[in-house]
PDB file of N, CA and C in Angstrom:
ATOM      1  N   UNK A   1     -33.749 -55.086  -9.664  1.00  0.00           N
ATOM      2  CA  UNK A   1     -32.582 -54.346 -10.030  1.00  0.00           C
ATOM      3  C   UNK A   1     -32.265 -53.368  -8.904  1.00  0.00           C
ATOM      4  N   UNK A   2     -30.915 -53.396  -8.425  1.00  0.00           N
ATOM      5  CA  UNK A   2     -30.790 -52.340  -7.641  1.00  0.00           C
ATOM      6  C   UNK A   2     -29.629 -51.540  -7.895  1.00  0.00           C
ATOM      7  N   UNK A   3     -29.415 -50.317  -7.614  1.00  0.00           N
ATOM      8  CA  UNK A   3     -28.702 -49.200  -8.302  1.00  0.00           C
ATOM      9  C   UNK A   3     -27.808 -48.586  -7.222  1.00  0.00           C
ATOM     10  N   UNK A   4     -26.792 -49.061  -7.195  1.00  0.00           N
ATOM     11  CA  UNK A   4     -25.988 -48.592  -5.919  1.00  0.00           C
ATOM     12  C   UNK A   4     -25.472 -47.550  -6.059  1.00  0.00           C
ATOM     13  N   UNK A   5     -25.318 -46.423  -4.371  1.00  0.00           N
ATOM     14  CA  UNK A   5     -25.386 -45.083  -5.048  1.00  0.00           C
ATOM     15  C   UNK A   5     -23.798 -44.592  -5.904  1.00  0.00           C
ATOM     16  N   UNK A   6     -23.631 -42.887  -6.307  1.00  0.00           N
ATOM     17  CA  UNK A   6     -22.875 -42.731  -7.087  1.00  0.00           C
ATOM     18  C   UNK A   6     -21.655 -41.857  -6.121  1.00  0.00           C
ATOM     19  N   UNK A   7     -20.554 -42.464  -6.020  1.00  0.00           N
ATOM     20  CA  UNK A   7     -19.435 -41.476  -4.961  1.00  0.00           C
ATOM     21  C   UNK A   7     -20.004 -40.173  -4.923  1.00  0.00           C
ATOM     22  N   UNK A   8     -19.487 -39.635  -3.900  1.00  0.00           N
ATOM     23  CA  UNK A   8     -19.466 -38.347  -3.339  1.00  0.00           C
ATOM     24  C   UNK A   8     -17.877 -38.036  -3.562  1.00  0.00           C
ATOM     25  N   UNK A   9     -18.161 -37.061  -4.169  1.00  0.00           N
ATOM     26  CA  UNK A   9     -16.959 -36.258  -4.271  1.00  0.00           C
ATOM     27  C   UNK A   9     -16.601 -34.908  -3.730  1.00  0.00           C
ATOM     28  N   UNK A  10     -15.501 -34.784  -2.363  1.00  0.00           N
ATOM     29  CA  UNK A  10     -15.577 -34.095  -1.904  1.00  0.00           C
ATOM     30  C   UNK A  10     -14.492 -33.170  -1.809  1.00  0.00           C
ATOM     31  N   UNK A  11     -14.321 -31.431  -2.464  1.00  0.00           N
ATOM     32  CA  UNK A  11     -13.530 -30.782  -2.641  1.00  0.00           C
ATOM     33  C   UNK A  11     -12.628 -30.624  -1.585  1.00  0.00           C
ATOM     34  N   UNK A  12     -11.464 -30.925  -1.802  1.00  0.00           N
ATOM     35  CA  UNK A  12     -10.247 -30.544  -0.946  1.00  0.00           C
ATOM     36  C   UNK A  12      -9.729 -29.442   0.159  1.00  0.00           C
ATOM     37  N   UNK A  13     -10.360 -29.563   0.902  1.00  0.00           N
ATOM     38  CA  UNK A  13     -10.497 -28.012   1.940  1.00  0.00           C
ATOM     39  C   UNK A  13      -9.488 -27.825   2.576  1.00  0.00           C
ATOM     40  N   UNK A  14      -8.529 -28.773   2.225  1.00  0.00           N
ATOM     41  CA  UNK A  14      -7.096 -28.262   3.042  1.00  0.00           C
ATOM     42  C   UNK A  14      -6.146 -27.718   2.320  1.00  0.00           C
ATOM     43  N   UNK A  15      -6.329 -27.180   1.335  1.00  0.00           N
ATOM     44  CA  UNK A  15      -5.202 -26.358   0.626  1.00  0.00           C
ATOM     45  C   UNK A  15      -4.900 -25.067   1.217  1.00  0.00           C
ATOM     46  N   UNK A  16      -3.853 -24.551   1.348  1.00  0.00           N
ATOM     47  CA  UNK A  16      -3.325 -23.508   1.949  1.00  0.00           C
ATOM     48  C   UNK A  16      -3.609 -22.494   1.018  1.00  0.00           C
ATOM     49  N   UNK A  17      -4.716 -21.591   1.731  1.00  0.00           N
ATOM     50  CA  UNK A  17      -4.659 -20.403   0.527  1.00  0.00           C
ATOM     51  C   UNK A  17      -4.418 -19.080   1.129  1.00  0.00           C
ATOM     52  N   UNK A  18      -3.427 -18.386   1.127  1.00  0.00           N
ATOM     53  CA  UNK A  18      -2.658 -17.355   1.203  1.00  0.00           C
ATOM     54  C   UNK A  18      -3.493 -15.896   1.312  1.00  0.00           C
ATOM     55  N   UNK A  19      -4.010 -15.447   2.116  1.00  0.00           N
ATOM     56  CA  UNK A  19      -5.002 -14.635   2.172  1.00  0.00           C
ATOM     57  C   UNK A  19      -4.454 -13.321   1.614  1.00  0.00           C
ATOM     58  N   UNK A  20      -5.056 -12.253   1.131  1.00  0.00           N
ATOM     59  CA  UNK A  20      -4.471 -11.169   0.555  1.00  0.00           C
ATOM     60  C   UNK A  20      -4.124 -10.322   1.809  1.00  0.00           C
ATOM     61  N   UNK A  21      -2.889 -10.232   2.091  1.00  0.00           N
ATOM     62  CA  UNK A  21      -2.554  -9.737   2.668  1.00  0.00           C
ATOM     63  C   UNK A  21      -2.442  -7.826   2.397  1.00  0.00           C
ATOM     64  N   UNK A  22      -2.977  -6.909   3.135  1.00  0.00           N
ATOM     65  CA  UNK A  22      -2.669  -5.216   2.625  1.00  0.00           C
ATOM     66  C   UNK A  22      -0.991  -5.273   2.226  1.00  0.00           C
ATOM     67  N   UNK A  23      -0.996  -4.270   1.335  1.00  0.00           N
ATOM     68  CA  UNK A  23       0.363  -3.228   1.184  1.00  0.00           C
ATOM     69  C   UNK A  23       0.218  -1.817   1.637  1.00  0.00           C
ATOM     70  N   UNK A  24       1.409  -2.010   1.719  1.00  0.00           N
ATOM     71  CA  UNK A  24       1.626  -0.286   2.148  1.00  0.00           C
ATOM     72  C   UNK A  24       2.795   0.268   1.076  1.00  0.00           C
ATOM     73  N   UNK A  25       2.339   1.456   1.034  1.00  0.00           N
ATOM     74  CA  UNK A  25       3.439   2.736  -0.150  1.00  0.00           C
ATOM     75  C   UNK A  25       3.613   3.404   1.001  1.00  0.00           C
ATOM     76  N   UNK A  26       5.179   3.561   0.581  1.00  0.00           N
ATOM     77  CA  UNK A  26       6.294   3.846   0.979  1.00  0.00           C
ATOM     78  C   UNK A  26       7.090   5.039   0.728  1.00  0.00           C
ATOM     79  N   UNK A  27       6.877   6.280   0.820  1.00  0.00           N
ATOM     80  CA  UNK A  27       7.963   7.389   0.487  1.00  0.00           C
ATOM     81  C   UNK A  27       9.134   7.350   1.052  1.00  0.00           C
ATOM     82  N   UNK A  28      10.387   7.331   0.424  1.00  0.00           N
ATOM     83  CA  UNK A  28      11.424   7.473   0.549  1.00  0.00           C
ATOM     84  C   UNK A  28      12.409   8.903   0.353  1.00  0.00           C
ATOM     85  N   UNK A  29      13.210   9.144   1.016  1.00  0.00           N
ATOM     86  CA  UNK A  29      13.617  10.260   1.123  1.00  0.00           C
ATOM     87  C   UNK A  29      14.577  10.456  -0.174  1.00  0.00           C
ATOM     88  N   UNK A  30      15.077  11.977  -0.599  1.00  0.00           N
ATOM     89  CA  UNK A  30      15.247  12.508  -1.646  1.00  0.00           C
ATOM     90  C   UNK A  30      15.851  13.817  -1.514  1.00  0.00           C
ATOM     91  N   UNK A  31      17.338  13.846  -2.312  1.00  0.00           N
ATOM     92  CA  UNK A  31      17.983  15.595  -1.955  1.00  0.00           C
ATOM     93  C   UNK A  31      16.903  16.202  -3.128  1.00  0.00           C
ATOM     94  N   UNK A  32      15.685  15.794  -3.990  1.00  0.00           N
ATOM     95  CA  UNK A  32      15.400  16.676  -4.864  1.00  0.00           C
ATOM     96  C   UNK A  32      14.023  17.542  -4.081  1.00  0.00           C
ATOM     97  N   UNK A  33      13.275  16.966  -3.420  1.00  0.00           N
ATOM     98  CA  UNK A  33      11.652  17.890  -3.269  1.00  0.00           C
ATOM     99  C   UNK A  33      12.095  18.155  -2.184  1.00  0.00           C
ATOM    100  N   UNK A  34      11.874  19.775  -1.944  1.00  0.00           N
ATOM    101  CA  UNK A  34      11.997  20.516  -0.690  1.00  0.00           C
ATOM    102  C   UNK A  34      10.735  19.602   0.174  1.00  0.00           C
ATOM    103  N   UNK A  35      10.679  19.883   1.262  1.00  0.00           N
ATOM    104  CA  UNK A  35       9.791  19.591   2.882  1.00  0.00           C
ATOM    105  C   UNK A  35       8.816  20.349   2.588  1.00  0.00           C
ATOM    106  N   UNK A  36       8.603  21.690   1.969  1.00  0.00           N
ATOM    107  CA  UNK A  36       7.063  21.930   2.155  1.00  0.00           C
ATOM    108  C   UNK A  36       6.401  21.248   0.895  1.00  0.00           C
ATOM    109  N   UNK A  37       6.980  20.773   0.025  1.00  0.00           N
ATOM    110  CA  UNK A  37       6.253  20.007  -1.562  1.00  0.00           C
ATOM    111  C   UNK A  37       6.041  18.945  -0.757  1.00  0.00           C
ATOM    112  N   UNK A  38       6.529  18.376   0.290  1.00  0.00           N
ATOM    113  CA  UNK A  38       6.716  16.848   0.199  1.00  0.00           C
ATOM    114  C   UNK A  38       5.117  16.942   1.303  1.00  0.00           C
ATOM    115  N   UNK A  39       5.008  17.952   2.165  1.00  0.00           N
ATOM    116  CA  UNK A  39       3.523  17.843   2.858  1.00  0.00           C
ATOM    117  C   UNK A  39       2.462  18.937   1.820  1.00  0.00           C
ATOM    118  N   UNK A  40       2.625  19.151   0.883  1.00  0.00           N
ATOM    119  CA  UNK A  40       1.767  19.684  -0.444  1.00  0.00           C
ATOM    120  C   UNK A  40       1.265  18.403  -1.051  1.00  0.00           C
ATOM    121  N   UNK A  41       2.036  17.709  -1.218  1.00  0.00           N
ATOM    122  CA  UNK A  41       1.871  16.529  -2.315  1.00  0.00           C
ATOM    123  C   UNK A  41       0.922  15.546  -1.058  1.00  0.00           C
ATOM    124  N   UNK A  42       1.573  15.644  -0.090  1.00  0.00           N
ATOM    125  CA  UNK A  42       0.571  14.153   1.111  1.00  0.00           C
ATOM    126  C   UNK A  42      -1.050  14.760   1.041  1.00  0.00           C
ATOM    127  N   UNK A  43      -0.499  16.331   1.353  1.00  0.00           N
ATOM    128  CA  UNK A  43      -2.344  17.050   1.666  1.00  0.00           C
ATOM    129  C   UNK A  43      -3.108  16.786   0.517  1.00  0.00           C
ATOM    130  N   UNK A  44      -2.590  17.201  -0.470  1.00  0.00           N
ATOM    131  CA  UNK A  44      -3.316  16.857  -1.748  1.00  0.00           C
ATOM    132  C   UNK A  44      -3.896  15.504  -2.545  1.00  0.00           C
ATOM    133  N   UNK A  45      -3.081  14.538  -2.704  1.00  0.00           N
ATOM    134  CA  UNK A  45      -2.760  13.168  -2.803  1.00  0.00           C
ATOM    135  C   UNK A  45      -3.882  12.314  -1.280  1.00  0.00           C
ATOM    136  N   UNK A  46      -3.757  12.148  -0.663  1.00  0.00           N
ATOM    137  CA  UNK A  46      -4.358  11.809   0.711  1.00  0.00           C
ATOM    138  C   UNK A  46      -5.188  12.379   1.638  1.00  0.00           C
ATOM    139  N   UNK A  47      -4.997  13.833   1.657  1.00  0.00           N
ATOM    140  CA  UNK A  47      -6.396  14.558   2.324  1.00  0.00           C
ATOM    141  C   UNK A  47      -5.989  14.705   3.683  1.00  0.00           C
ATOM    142  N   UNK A  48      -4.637  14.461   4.134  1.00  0.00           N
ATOM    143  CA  UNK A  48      -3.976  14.717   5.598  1.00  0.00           C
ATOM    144  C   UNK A  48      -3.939  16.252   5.742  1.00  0.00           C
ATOM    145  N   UNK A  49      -4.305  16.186   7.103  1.00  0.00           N
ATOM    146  CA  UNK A  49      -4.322  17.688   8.007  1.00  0.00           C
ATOM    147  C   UNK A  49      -2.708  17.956   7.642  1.00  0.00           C
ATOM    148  N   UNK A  50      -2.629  19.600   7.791  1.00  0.00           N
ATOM    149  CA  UNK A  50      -1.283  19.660   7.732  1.00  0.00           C
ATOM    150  C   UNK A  50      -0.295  18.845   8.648  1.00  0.00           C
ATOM    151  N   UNK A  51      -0.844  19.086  10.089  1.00  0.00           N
ATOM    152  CA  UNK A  51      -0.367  18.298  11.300  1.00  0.00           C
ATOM    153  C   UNK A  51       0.292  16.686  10.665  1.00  0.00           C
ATOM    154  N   UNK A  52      -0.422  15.739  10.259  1.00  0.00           N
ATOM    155  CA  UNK A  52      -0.395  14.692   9.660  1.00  0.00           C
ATOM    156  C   UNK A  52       0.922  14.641   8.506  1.00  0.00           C
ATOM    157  N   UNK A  53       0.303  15.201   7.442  1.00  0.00           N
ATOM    158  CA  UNK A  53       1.520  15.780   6.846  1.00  0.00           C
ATOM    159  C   UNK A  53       2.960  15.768   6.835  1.00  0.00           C
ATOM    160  N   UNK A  54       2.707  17.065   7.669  1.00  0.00           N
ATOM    161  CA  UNK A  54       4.174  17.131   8.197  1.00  0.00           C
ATOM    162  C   UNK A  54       4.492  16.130   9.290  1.00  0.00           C
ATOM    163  N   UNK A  55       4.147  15.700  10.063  1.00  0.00           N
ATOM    164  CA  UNK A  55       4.797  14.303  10.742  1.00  0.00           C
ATOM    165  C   UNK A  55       5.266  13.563   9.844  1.00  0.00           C
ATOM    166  N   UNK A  56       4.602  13.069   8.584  1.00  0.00           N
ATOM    167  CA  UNK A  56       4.782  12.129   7.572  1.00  0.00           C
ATOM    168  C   UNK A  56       6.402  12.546   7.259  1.00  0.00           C
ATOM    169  N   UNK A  57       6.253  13.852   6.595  1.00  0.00           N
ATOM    170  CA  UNK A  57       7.114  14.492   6.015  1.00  0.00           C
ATOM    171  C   UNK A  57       8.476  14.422   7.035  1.00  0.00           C
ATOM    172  N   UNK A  58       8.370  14.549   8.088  1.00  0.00           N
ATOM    173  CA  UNK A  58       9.671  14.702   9.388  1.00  0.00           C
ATOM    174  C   UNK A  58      10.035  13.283   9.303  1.00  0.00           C
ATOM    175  N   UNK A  59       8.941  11.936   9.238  1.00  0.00           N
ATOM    176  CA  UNK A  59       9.833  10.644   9.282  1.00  0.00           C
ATOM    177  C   UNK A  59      10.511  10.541   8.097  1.00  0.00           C
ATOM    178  N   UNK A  60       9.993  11.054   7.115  1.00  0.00           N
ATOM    179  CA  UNK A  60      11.021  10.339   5.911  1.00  0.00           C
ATOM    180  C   UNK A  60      12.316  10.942   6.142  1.00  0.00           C
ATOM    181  N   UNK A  61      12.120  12.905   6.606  1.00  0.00           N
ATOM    182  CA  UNK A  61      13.194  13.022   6.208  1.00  0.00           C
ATOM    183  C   UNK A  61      14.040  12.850   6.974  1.00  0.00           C
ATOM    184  N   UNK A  62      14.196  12.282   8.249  1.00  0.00           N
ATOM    185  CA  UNK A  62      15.136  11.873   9.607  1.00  0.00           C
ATOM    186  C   UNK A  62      15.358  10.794   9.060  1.00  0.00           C
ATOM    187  N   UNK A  63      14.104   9.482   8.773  1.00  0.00           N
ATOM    188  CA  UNK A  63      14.036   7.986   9.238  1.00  0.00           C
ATOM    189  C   UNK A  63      14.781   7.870   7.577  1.00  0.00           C
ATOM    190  N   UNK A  64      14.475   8.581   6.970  1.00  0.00           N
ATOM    191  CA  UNK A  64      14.487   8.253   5.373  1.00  0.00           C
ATOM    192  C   UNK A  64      13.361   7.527   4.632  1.00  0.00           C
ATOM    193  N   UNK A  65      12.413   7.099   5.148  1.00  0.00           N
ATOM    194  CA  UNK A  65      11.153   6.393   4.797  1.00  0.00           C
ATOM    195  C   UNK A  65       9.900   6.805   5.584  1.00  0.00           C
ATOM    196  N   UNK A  66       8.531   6.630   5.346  1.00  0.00           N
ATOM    197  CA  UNK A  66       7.435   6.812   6.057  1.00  0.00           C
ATOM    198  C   UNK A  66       5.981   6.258   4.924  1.00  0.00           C
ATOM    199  N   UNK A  67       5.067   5.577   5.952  1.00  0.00           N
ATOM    200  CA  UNK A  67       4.292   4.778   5.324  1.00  0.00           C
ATOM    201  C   UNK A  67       3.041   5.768   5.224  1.00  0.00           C
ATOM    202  N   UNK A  68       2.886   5.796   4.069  1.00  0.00           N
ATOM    203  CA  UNK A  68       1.810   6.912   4.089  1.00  0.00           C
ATOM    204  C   UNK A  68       0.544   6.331   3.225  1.00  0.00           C
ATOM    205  N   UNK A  69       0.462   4.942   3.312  1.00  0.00           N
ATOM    206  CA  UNK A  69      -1.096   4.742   3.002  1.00  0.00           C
ATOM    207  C   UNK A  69      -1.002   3.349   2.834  1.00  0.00           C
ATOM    208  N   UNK A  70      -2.037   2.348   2.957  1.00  0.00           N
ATOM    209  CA  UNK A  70      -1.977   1.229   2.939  1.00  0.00           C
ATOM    210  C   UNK A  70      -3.519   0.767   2.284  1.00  0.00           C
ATOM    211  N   UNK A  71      -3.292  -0.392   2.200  1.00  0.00           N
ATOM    212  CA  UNK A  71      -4.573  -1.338   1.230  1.00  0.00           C
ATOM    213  C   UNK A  71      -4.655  -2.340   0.254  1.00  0.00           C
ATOM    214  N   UNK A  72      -5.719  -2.604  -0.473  1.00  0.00           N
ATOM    215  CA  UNK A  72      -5.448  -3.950  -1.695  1.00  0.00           C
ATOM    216  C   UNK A  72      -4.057  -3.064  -2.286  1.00  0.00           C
ATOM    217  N   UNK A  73      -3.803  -3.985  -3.100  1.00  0.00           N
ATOM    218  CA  UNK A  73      -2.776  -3.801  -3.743  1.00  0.00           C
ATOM    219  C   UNK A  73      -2.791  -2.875  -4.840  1.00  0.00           C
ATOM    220  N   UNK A  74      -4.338  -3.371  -5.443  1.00  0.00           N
ATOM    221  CA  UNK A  74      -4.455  -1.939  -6.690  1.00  0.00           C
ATOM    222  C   UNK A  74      -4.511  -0.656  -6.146  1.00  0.00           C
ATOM    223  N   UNK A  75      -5.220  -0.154  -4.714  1.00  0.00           N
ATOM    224  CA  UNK A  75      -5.081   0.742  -4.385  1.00  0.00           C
ATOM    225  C   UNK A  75      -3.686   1.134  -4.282  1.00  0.00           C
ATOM    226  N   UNK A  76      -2.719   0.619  -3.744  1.00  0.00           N
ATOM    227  CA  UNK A  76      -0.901   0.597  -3.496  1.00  0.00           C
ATOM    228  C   UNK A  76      -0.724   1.107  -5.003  1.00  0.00           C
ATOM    229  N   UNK A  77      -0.498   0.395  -5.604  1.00  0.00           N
ATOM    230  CA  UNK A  77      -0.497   0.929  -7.108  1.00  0.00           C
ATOM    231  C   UNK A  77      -0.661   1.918  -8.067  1.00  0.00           C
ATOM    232  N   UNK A  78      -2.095   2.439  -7.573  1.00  0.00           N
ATOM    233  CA  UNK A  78      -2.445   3.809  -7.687  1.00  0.00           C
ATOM    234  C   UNK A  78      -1.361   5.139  -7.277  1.00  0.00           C
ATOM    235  N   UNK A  79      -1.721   4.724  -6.056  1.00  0.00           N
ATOM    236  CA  UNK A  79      -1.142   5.834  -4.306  1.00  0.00           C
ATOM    237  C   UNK A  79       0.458   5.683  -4.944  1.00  0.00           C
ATOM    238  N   UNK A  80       1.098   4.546  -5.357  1.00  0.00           N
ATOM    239  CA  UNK A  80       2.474   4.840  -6.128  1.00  0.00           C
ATOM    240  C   UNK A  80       2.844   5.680  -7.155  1.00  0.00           C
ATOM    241  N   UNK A  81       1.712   5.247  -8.200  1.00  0.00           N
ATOM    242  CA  UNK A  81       1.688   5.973  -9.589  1.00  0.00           C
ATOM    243  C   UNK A  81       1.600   7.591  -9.688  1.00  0.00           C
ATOM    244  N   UNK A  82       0.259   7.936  -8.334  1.00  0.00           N
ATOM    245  CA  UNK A  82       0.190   9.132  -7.946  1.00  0.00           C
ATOM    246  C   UNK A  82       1.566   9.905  -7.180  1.00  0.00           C
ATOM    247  N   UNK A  83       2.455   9.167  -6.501  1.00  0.00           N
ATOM    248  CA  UNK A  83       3.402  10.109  -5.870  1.00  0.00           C
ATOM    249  C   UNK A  83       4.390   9.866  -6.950  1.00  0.00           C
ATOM    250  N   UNK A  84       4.746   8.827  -7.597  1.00  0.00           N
ATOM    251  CA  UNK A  84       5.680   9.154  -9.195  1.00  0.00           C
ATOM    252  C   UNK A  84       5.479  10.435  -9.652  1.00  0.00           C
ATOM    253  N   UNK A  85       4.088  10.892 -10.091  1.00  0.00           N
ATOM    254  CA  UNK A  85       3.748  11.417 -10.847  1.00  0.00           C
ATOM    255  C   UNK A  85       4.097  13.149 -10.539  1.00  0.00           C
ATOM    256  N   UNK A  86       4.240  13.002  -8.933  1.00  0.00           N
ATOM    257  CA  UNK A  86       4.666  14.312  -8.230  1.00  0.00           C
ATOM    258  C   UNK A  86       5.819  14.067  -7.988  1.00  0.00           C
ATOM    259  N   UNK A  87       6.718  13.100  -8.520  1.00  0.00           N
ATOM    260  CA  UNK A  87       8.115  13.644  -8.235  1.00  0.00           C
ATOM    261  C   UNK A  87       8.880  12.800  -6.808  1.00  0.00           C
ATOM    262  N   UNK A  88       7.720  12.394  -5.974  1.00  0.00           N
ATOM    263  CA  UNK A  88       8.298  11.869  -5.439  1.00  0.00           C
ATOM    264  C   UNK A  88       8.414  10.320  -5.713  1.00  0.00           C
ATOM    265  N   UNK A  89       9.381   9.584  -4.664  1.00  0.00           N
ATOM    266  CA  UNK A  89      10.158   7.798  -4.811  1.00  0.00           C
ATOM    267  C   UNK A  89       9.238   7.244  -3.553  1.00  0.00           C
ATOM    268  N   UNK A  90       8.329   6.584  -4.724  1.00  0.00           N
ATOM    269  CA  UNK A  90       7.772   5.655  -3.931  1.00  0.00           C
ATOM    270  C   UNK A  90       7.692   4.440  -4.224  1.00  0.00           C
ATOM    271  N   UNK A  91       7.336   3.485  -3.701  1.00  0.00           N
ATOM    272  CA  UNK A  91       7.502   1.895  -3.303  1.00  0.00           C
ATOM    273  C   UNK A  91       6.140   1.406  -2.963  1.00  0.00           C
ATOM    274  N   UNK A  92       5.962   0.360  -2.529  1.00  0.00           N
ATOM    275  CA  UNK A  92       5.061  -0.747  -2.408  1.00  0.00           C
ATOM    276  C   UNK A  92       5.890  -2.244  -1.593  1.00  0.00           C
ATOM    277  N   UNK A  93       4.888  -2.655  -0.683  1.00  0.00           N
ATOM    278  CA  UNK A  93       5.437  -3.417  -0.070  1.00  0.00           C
ATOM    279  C   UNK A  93       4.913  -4.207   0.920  1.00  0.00           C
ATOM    280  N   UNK A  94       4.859  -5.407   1.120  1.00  0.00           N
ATOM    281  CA  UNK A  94       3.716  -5.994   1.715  1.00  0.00           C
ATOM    282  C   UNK A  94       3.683  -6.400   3.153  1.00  0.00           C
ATOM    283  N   UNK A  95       2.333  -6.424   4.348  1.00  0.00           N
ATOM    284  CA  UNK A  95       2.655  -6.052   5.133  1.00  0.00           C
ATOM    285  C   UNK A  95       2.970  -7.412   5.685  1.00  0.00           C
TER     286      UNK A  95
END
């Protein structure tokens, strides 16, 4: 009797899988929070030197936007929920 062997079955390694790409949150500019709340809220929220800060704070309010933190996505999520929560308009957005 002989027992011929049993297929090999071999998983599909060419599927395109979409690597997690980081996000970044996004502050957007606003006639409501004065310029010194808006580098209160980064120092506090993020842990930026004032220096830092206020750079942040000068692009939004010239450029109208400035990227002030990036990562997985739940982190994005968070870092959003947290600047909602102070008032400021933030976003999410992938890089």
């Amino acid at each position: 009797m002989t027992v011929s062997p049993s297929p090999v079955i071999r998983p599909d390694t060419r599927e395109d899988q979409e690597i997690d790409r980081p996000w970044q949150v996004v502050v957007w500019n606003d006639p409501v929070n004065t310029m010194s709340y808006v580098v209160y809220v980064f120092r506090k929220l993020f842990g930026y030197d004032e220096t830092k800060a206020t750079e942040l704070m000068l692009q939004v309010h010239f450029d109208g936007r400035a990227i002030v933190s990036d990562g997985p996505r739940e982190k994005a999520e968070v870092d959003c929920y947290r600047l909602h929560n102070h008032g400021l308009w933030a976003t999410m957005e992938k890089v």
